[in-house]
Protein backbone atom coordinates (compact mmCIF):
# COMPACT_ATOMS: atom_id res chain seq x y z
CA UNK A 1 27.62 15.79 44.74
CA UNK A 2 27.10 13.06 47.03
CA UNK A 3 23.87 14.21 48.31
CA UNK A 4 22.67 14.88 44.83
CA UNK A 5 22.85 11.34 43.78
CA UNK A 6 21.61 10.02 47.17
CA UNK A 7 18.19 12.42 46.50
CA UNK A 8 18.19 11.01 42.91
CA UNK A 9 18.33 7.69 43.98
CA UNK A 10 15.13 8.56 46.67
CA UNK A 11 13.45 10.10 43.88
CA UNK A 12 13.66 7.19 41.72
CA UNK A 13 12.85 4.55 44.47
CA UNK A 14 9.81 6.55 45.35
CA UNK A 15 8.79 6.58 41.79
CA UNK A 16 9.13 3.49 41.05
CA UNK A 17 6.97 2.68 44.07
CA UNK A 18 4.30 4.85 43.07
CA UNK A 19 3.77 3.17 40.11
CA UNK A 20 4.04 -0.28 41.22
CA UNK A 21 1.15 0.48 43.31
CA UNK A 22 -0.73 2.63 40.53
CA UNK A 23 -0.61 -0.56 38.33
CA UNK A 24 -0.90 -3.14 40.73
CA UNK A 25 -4.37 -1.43 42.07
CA UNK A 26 -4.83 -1.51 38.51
CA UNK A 27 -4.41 -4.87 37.71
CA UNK A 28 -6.23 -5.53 40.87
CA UNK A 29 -9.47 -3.60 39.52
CA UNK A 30 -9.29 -5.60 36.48
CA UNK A 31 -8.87 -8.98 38.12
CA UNK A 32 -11.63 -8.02 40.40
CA UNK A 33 -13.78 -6.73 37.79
CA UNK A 34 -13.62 -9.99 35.68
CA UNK A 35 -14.33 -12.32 38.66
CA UNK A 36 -17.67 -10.07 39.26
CA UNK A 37 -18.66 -10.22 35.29
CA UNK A 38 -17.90 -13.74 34.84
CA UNK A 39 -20.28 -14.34 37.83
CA UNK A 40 -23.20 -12.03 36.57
CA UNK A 41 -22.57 -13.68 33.19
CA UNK A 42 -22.59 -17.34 34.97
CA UNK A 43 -25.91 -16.25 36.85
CA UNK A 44 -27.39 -15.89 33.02
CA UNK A 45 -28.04 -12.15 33.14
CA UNK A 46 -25.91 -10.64 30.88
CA UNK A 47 -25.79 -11.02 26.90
CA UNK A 48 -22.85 -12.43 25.52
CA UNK A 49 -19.77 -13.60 26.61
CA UNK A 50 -16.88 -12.67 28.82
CA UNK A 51 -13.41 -12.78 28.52
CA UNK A 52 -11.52 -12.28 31.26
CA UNK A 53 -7.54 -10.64 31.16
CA UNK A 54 -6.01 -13.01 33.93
CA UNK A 55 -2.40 -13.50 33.29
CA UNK A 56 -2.23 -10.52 30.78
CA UNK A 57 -2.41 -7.52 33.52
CA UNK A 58 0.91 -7.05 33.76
CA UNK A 59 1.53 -6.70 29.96
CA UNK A 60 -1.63 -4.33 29.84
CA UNK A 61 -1.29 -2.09 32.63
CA UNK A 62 2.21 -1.23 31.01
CA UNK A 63 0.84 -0.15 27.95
CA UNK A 64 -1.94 1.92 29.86
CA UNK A 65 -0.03 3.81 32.13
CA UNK A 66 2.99 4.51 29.15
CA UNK A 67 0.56 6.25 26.98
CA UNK A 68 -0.05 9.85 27.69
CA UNK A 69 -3.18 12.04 27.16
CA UNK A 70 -3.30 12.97 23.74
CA UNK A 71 -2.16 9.09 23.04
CA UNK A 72 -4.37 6.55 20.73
CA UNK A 73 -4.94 3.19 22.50
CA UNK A 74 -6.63 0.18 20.76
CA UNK A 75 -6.41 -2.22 23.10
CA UNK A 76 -8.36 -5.93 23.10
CA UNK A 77 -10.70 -8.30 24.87
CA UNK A 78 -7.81 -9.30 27.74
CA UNK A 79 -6.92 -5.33 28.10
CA UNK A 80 -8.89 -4.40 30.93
CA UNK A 81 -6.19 -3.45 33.09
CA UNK A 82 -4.83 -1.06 30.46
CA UNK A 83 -8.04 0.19 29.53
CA UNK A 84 -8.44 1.37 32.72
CA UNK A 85 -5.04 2.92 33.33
CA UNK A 86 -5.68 4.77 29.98
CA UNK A 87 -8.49 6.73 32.06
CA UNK A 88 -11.68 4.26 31.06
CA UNK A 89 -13.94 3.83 33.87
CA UNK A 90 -15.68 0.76 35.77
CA UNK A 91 -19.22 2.15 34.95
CA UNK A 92 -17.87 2.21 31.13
CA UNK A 93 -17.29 -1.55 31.19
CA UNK A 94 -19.71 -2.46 33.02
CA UNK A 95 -22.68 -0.83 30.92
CA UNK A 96 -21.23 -2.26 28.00
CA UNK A 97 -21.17 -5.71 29.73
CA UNK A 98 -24.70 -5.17 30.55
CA UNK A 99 -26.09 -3.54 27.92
CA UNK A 100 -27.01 -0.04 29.45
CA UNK A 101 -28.16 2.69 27.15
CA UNK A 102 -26.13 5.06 28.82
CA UNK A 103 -22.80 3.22 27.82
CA UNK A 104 -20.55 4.28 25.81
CA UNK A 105 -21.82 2.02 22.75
CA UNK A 106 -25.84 2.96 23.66
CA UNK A 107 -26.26 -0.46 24.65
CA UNK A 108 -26.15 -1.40 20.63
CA UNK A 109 -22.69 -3.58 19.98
CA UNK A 110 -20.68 -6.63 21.53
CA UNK A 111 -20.04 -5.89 25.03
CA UNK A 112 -16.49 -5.96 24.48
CA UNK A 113 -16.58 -3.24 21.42
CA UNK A 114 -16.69 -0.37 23.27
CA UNK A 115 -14.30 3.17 23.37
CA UNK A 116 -14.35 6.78 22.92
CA UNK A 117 -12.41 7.71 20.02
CA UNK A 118 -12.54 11.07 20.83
CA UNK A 119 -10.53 10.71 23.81
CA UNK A 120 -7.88 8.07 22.10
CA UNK A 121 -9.62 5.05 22.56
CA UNK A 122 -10.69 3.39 19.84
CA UNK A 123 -13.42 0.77 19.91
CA UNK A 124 -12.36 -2.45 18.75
CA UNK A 125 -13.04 -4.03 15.69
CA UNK A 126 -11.43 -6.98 15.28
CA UNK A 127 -8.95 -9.33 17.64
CA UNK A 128 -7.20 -10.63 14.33
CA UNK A 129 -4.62 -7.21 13.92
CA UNK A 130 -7.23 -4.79 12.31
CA UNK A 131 -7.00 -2.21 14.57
CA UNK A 132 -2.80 -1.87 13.79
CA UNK A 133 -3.76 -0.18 10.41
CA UNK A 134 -6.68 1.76 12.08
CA UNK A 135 -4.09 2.98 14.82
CA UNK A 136 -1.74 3.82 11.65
CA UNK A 137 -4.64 5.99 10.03
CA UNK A 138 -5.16 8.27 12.77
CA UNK A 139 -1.63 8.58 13.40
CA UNK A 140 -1.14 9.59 9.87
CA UNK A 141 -3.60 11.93 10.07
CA UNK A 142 -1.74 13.57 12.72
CA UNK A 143 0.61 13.73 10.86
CA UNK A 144 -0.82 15.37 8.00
CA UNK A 145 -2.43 18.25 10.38
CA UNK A 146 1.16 18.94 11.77
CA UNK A 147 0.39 16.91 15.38
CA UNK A 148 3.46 15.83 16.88
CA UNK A 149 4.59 14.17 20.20
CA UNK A 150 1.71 11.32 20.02
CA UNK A 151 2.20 7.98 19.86
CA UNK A 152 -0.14 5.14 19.15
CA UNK A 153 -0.15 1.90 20.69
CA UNK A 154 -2.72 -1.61 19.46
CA UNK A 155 -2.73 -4.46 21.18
CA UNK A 156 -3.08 -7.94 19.66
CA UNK A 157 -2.39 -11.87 20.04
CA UNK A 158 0.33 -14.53 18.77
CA UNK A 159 -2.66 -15.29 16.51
CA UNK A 160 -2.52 -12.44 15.13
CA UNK A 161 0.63 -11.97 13.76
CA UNK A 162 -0.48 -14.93 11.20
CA UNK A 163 -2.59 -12.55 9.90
CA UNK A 164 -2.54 -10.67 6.57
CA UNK A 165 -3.68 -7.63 8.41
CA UNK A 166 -0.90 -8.15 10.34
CA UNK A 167 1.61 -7.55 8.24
CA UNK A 168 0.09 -5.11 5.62
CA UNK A 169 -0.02 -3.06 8.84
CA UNK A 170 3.25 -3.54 10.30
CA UNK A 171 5.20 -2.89 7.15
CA UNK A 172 3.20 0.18 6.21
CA UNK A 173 4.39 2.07 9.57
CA UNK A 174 7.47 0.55 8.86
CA UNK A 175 7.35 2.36 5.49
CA UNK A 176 6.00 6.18 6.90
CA UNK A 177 7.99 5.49 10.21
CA UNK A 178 4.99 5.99 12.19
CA UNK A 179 4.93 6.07 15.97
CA UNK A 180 3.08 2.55 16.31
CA UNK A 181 3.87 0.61 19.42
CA UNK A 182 2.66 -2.66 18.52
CA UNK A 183 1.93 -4.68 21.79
CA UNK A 184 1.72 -8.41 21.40
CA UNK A 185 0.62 -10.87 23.76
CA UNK A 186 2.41 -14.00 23.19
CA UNK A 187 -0.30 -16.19 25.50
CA UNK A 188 0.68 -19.36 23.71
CA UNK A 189 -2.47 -19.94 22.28
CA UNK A 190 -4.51 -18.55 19.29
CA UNK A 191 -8.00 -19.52 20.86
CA UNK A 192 -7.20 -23.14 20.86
CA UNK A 193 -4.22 -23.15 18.09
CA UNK A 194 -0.86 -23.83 19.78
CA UNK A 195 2.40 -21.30 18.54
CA UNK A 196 3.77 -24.53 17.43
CA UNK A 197 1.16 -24.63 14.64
CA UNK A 198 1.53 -20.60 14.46
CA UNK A 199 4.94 -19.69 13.56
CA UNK A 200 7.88 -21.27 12.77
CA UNK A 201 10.62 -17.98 13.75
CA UNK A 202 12.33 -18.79 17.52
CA UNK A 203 10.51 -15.70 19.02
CA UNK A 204 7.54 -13.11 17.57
CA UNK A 205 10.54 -10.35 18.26
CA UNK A 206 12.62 -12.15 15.59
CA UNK A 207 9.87 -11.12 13.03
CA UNK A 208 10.60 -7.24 14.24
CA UNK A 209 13.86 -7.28 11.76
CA UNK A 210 12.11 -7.93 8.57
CA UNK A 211 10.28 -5.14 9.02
CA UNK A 212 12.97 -3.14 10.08
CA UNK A 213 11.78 -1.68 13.34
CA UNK A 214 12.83 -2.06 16.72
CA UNK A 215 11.88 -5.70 18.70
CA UNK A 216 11.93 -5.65 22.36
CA UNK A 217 11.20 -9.03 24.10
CA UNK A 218 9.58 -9.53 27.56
CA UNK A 219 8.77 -11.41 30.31
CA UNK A 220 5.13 -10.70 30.47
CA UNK A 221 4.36 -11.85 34.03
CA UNK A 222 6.79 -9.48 35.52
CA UNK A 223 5.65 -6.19 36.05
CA UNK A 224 8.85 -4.65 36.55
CA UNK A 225 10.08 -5.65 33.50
CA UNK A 226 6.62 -4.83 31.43
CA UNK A 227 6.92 -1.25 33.04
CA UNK A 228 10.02 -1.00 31.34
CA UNK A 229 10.20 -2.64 28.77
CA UNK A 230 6.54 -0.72 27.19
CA UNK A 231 8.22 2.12 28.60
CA UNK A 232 10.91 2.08 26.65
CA UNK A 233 9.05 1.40 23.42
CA UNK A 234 6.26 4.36 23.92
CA UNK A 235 9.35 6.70 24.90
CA UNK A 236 11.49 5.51 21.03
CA UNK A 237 8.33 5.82 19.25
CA UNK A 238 7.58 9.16 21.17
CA UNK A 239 11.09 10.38 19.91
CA UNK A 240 10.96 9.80 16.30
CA UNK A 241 12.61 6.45 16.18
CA UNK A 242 9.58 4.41 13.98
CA UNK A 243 7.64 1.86 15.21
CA UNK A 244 8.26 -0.59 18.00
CA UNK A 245 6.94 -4.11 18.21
CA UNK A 246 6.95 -5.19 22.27
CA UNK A 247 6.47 -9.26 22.58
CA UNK A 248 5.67 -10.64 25.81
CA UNK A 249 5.55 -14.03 26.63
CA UNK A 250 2.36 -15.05 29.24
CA UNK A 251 0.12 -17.95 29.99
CA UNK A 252 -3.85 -17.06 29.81
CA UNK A 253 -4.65 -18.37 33.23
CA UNK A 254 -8.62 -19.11 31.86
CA UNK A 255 -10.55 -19.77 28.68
CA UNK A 256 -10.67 -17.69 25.43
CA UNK A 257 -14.21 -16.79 27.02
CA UNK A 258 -16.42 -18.36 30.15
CA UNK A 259 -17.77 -20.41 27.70
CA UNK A 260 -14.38 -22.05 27.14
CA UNK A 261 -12.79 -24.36 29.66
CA UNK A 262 -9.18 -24.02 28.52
CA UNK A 263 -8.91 -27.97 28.21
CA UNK A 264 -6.22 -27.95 25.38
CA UNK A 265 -3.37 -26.44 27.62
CA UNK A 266 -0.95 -28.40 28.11
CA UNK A 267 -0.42 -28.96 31.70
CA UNK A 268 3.29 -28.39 31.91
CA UNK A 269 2.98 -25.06 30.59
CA UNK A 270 0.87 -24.21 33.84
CA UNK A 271 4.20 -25.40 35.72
CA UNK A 272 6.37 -23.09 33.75
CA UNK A 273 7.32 -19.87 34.37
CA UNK A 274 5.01 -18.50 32.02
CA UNK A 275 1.85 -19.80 33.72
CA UNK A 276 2.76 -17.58 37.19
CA UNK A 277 0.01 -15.15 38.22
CA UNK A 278 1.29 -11.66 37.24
CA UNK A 279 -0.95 -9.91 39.37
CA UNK A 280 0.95 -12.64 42.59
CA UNK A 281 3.98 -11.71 41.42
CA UNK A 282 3.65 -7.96 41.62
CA UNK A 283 1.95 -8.34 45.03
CA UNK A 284 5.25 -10.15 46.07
CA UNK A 285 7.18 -7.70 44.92
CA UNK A 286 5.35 -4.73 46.88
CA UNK A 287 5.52 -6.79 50.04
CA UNK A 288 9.28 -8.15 49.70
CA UNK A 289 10.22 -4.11 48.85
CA UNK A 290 7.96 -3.01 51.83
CA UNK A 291 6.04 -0.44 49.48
CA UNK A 292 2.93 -1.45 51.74
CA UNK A 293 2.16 -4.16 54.04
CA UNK A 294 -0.52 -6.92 54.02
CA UNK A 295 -2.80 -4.80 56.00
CA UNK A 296 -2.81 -2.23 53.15
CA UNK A 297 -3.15 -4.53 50.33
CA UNK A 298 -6.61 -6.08 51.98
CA UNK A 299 -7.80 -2.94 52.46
CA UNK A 300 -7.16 -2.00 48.98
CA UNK A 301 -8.60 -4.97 47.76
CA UNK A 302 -11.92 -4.53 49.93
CA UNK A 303 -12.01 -0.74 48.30
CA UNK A 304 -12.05 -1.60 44.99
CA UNK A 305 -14.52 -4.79 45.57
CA UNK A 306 -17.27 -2.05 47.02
CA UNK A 307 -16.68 0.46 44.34
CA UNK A 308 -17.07 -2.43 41.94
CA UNK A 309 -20.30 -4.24 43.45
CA UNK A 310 -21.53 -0.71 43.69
CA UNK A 311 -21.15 0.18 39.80
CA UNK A 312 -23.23 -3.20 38.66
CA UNK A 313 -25.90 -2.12 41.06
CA UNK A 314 -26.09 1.17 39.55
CA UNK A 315 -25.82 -0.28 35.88
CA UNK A 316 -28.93 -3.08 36.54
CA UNK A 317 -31.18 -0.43 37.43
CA UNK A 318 -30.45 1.20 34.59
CA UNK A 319 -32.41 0.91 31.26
CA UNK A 320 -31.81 -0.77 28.37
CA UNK A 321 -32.12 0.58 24.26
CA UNK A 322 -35.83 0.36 23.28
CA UNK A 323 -35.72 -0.60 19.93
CA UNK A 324 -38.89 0.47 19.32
CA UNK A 325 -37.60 4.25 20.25
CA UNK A 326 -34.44 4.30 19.11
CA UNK A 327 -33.07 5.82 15.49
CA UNK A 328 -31.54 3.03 14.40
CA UNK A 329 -28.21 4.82 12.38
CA UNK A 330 -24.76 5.38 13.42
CA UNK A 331 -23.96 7.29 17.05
CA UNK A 332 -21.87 9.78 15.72
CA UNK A 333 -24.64 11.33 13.99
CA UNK A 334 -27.80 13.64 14.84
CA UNK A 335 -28.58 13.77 19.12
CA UNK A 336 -26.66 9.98 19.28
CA UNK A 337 -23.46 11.54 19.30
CA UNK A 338 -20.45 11.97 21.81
CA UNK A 339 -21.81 14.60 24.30
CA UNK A 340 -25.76 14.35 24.13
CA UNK A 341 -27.47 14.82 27.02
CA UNK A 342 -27.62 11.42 28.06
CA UNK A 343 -23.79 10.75 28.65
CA UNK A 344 -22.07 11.14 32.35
C-alpha cells in the first residue's frame, strides 16, 4: 500500500513537471515570438499592428493545453501562448503577421484574424465577447448531431463583460447548459478604460451567480494555479456540469498594441502583485523545484529564438495575394478552400 502511494505521488510530481515545462516553453515561444513581431513591425515592414500577450501567458497557455483535440478554441489578440498549445504553428502566425498568401487567411484579413475552424479554431471576429455566442453555436450544433465529450472554450477581456454580447451569450449557455468555458482576462484595463469605470460587482466571478453557472477566480500570473484552476473548469464543463466562467486577475505588461505606450497605468499597479511577469514567475518555479537548471532553460530559449528567426525568413520570401489574380469571394468556396494545393 505504501509503495502504491509513494509511485502515485512520483507519477504526479513527474506530471506536473512535464507540463510546467510544456507551458513554460510555451509561454516562452509566445514571449519570444512577440518581441520578434513587434520589431519587424517597428522596422515598418509589416501591415498593421501588433499586440503582444505579455503578462497574459500564463492565463493562455492554461486554456491551450486544457482543451483536447476535438475541442473549439476562440481565443484573442493576447492568446498566443494558447494558440499555440492548441496545436497552431509559428509559420501560421507569422504569415498572417506578414501577409503571406500561403497563411491561413490567404494573406486577405487583419493579421490577428486568423484560425482553422476545421480543426477547432475559430478565427476571431471581434475582441468585444462575439465569439462566446459563436463558440455556443457550434457547440449546439454538436449537440444536435449527437457529439458529446467536447467542450468549448472563448477568451475575452474585463471590457468585455460590459458588453451586450456578453451577456446575451453567457445567459444563453446558461439556459441550454452548454459546455462553454468562458476565459476572462481581468488585465485591469479595457484599452485605456480602468475596471473602476467598468463594473461596479467586487470581482468579474461575482457576476458568475446571476447566471447561474460555476465562477472560479484566479491568480493569473501564477501558472500553477492557471493550470488548475482552467483545468478544473474544461474538466466540469467536459462532465456535463454547464458552463464555467474562469476570471483571472493580470497586469498587461505593454500597450493595447505597439502603437500604444500604456501611459494611463497607474504606476502602483506595476508594484502590485498583479503586474509580476508570469512567464518570471514560472521560470522561478522550474528552477526553485529543480525541474531543469539554468543551463537548460538558455538552451531552450536559444532553440526556440532560431526556430523563430528561421520562420520570418521563410515567410519574407514568400509572396504576397496579387489582387489582380486573385477571386476575390469567400475562402471556403471553389479552389480557396481548406486543403487546396497551396496549404502546408
Amino acid at each position: 500500500m505504501l509503495q502504491t502511494v509513494i509511485e502515485a505521488k512520483q507519477s504526479n510530481a513527474a506530471a506536473a513537471r512535464d507540463i510546467h515545462l510544456a507551458a513554460w516553453r510555451f509561454m516562452l515561444l509566445a514571449r519570444m515570438l512577440d518581441d520578434k513581431l513587434a520589431a519587424v513591425w517597428r522596422a515598418g515592414k509589416m501591415h498593421g499592428g501588433v499586440f503582444l500577450s505579455r503578462g497574459q501567458e500564463a492565463l493562455s497557455v492554461s486554456v491551450g493545453l486544457s482543451l483536447n483535440k476535438g475541442d473549439v478554441f476562440a481565443p484573442l489578440i493576447r492568446d498566443a501562448a494558447g494558440r499555440l498549445a492548441f496545436g497552431e504553428s509559428i509559420l501560421d502566425a507569422v504569415r498572417t503577421y506578414l501577409g503571406s498568401a500561403l497563411g491561413p487567411m490567404r494573406g486577405r484579413d487583419g493579421n490577428v484574424h486568423r484560425g482553422r475552424p476545421r480543426e477547432g479554431l475559430l478565427p476571431m471576429i471581434s475582441h468585444l465577447g462575439a465569439m462566446i455566442s459563436v463558440v455556443n453555436g457550434v457547440l449546439f450544433a454538436r449537440r444536435l448531431k449527437n457529439v458529446s465529450g467536447t467542450v468549448g472554450a472563448a477568451c475575452v477581456g474585463d471590457g468585455a463583460t460590459s458588453t451586450g454580447a456578453f451577456h446575451e451569450a453567457l445567459n444563453q449557455a446558461a439556459v441550454e447548459k452548454l459546455p462553454l468555458v468562458l476565459v476572462v482576462a481581468d488585465n485591469q484595463y479595457a484599452y485605456s478604460t480602468p475596471t473602476s469605470r467598468q463594473f461596479a460587482c467586487a470581482h468579474l466571478a461575482d457576476k458568475a451567480q446571476g447566471y447561474g453557472v460555476q465562477g472560479h477566480a484566479v491568480d493569473g500570473t501564477d501558472l500553477t494555479a492557471c493550470l488548475k484552476t482552467v483545468g478544473q473548469a474544461v474538466a466540469r464543463a467536459r462532465d456535463g456540469r454547464g458552463p464555467q466562467l474562469v476570471v483571472a486577475s493580470l497586469l498587461r505588461l505593454c500597450g493595447h498594441g505597439e502603437h500604444d505606450d500604456a501611459g494611463y497605468v497607474d504606476p502602483k499597479l506595476k508594484q502590485s502583485p498583479l503586474g509580476r511577469d508570469c512567464l518570471k514567475v514560472a521560470e522561478e518555479k522550474i528552477l526553485r523545484e529543480k525541474w531543469a537548471d539554468a543551463s537548460q532553460l538558455a538552451a531552450w530559449r536559444e532553440e526556440v529564438v532560431r526556430e523563430i528567426e528561421e520562420s520570418v525568413a521563410q515567410v519574407q520570401r514568400e509572396p504576397a495575394p496579387d489582387p489582380f489574380a486573385e477571386e476575390w469571394r469567400a475562402i471556403s468556396t471553389g479552389h480557396l478552400s481548406e486543403g487546396h494545393e497551396a496549404e502546408h
